[in-house]
Protein backbone atom coordinates (compact mmCIF):
# COMPACT_ATOMS: atom_id res chain seq x y z
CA UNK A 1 18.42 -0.92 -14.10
CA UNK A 2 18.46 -2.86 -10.94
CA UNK A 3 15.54 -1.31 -9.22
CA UNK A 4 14.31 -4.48 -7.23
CA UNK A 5 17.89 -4.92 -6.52
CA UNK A 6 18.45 -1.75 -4.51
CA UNK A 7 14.68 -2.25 -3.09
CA UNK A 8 16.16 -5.57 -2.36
CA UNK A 9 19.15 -4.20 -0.68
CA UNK A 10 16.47 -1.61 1.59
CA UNK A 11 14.35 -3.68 2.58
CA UNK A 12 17.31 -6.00 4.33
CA UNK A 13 19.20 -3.30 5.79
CA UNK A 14 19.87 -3.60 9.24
CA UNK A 15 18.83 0.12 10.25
CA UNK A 16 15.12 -0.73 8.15
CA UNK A 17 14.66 -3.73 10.34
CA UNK A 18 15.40 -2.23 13.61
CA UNK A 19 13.39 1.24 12.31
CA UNK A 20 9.83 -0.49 11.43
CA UNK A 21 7.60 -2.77 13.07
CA UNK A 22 6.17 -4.43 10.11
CA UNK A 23 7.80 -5.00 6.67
CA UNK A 24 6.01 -6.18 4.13
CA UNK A 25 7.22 -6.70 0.40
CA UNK A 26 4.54 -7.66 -2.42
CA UNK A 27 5.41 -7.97 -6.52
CA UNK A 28 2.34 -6.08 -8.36
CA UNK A 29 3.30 -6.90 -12.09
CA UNK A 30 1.29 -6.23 -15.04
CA UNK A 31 -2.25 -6.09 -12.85
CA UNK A 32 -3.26 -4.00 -10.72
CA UNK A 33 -6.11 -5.18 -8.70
CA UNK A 34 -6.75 -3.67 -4.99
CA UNK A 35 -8.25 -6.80 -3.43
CA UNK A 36 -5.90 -8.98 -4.77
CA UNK A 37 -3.11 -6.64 -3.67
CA UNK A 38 -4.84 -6.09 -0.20
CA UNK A 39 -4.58 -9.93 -0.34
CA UNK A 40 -1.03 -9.72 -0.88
CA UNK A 41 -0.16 -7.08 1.58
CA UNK A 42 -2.13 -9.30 4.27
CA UNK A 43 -0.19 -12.62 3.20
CA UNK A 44 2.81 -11.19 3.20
CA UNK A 45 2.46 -9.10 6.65
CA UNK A 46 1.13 -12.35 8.33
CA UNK A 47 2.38 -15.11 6.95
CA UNK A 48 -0.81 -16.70 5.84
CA UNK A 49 -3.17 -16.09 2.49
CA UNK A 50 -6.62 -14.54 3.22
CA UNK A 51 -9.34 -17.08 2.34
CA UNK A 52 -12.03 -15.90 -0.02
CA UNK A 53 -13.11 -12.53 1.85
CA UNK A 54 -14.52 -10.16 0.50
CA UNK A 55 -13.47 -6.29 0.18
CA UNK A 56 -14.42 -5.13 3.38
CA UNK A 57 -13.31 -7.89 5.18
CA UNK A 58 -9.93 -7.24 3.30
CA UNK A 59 -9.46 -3.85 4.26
CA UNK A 60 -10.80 -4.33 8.24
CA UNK A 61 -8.18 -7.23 8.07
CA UNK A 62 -5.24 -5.09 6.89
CA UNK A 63 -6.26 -2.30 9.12
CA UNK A 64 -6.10 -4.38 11.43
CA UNK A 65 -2.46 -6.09 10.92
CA UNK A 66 -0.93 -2.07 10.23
CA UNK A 67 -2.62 -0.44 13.19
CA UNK A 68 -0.41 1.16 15.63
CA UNK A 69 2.83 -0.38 13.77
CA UNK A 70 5.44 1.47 11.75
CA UNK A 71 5.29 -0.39 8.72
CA UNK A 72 7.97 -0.41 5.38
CA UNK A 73 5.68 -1.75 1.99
CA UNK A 74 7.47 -2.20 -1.22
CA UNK A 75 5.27 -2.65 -3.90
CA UNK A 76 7.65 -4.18 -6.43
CA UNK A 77 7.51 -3.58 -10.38
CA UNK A 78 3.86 -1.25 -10.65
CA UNK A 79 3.11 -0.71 -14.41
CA UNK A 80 -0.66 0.69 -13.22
CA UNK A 81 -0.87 4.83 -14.50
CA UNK A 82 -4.92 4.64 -12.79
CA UNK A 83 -4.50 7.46 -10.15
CA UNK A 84 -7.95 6.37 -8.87
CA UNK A 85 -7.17 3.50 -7.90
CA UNK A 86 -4.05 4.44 -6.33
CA UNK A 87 -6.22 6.24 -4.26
CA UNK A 88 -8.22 3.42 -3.07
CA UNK A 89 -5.06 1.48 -2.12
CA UNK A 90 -3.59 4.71 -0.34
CA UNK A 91 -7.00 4.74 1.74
CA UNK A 92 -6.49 1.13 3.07
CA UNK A 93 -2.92 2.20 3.83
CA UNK A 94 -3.35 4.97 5.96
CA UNK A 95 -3.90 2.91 9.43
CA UNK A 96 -0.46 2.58 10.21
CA UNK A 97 1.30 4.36 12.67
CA UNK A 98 3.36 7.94 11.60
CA UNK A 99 6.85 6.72 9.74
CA UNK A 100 5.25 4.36 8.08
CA UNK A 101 6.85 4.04 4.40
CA UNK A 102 5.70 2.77 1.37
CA UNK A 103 8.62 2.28 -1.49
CA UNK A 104 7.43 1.76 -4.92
CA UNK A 105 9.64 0.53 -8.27
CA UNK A 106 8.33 1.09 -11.65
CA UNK A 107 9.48 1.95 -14.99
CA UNK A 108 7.66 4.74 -15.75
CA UNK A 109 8.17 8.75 -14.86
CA UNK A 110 4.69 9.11 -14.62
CA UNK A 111 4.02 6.29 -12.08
CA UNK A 112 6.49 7.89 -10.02
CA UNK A 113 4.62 11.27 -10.42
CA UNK A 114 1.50 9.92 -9.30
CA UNK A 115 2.36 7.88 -6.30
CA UNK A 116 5.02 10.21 -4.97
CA UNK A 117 4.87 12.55 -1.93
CA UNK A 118 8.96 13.20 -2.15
CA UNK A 119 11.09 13.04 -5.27
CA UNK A 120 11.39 10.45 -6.86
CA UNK A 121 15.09 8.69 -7.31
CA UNK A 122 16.36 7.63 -11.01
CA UNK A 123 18.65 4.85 -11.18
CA UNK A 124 21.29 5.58 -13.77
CA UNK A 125 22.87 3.14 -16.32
CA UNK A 126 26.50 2.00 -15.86
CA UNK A 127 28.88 4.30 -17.31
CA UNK A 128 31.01 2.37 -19.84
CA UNK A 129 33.95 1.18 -18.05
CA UNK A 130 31.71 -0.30 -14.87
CA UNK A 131 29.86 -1.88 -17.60
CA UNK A 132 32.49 -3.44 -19.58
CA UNK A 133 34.30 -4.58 -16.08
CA UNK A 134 30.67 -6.44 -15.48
CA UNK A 135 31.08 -7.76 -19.16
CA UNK A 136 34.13 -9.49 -18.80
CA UNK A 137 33.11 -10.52 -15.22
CA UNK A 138 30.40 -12.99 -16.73
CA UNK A 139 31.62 -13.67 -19.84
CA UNK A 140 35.82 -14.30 -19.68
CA UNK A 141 37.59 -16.88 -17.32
CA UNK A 142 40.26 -14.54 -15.39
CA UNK A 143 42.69 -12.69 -18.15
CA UNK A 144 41.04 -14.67 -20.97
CA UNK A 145 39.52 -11.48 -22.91
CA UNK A 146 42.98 -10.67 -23.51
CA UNK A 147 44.10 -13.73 -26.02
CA UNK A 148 40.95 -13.42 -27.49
CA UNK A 149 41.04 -9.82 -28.95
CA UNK A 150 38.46 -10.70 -31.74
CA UNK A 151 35.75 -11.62 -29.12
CA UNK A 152 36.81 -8.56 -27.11
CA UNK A 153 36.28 -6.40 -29.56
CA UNK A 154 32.67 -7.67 -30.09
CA UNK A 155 31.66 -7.96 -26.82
CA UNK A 156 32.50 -4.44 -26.63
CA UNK A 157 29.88 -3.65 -29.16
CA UNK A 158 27.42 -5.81 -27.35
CA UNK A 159 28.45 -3.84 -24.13
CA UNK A 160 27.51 -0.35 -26.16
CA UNK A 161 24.10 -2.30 -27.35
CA UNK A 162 23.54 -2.97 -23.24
CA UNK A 163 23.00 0.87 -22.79
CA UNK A 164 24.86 0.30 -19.04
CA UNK A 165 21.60 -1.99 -17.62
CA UNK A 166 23.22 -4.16 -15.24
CA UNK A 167 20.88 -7.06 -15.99
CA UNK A 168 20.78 -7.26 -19.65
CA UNK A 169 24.57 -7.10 -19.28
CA UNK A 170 24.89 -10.20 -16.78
CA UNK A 171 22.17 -11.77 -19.14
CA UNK A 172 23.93 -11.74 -22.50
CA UNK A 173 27.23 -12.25 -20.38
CA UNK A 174 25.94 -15.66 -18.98
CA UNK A 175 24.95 -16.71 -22.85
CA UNK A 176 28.44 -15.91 -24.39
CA UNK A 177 30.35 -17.38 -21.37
CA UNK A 178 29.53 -20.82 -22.97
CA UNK A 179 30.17 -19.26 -26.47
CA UNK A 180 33.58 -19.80 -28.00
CA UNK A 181 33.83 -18.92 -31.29
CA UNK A 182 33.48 -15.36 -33.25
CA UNK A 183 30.66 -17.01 -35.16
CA UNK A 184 28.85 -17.55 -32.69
CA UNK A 185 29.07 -14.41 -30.86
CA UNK A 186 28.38 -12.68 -33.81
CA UNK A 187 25.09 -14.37 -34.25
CA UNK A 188 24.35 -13.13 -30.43
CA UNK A 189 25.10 -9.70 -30.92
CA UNK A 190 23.25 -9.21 -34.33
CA UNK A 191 20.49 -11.50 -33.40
CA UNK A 192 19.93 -12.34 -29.83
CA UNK A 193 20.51 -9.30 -28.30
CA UNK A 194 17.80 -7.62 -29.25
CA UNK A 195 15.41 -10.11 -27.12
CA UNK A 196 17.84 -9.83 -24.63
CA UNK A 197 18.16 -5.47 -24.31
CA UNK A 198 13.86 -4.70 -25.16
CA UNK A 199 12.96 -6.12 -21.80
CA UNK A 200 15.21 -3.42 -20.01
């Protein structure tokens, strides 16, 4: 759905980086381990990676880097559902000064329940026409779709199969721009797509 995108587009705003002392951005992924995402938060708040301390150096060390700053952490892509050890991190985060923000994208509704304090937001799919404009963005040189109807009526299937995420779209679009005949993006949409659309 684009969630590291908007993240993305956050975390480089010009108000963010005049608003915080500190910004820090680290990609958590499939595992969630506190001192290696302490280590994380450190490298990325100072430039350098912590060499092999332990778990109370770890958090002195981070306390250390956050104290008295306003600091902006977004903890990118979080698949954990462990509320205890959400706890643990929040613990080590709770030196910085008031203001301090921590953004989180995941996946998962009940991710979102756990870490939030405010509402969560829910990025919604394209609607049909912003993702069919995308479509032909990636896939057709300038006015092509139209002198190839039998393609454009396929890739509007394929555009249907996208369910409006913005990267599967761009994804299957970059495939078919090299794509030229209906055989072959048949074969896409009744094969390859599905590899393409399960990771969104």
């Amino acid at each position: 759905m684009g969630k590291t995108t908007l993240a993305l587009y956050v975390y480089n705003d010009k108000r963010v980086l005049g608003y915080f002392d500190l910004k820090m951005w680290v990609c958590v992924s499939d595992v969630f381990d506190v001192k290696k995402i302490t280590e994380k938060i450190i490298e990325s708040a100072t430039g350098k990676k912590p060499e092999n301390l332990e778990m109370d150096n770890l958090q002195n060390k981070l306390c250390e880097e956050l104290s008295q700053k306003k600091y902006l952490l977004v903890l990118d892509d979080v698949w954990n559902e462990d509320e205890e050890k959400w706890c643990k991190l929040k613990r080590i985060l709770m030196s910085g000064s008031k203001g301090s923000k921590v953004v989180i994208t995941t996946r998962t509704k009940l991710i979102a329940k756990i870490t939030s304090t405010i509402s969560p937001y829910y990025l919604q799919g394209l609607s049909e026409k912003q993702s069919w404009s995308l479509f032909k963005q990636m896939t057709f040189t300038n006015g092509e779709e139209t002198s190839k109807p039998n393609l454009e009526a396929i890739g509007m299937d394929i555009v249907r199969k996208c369910c409006g995420v913005p990267l599967a779209i761009k994804a299957i679009g970059r495939i078919l721009y090299f794509k030229e005949t209906e055989d072959e993006w048949l074969y896409i949409k009744d094969r390859e797509l599905t590899n393409v659309t399960r990771g969104k």
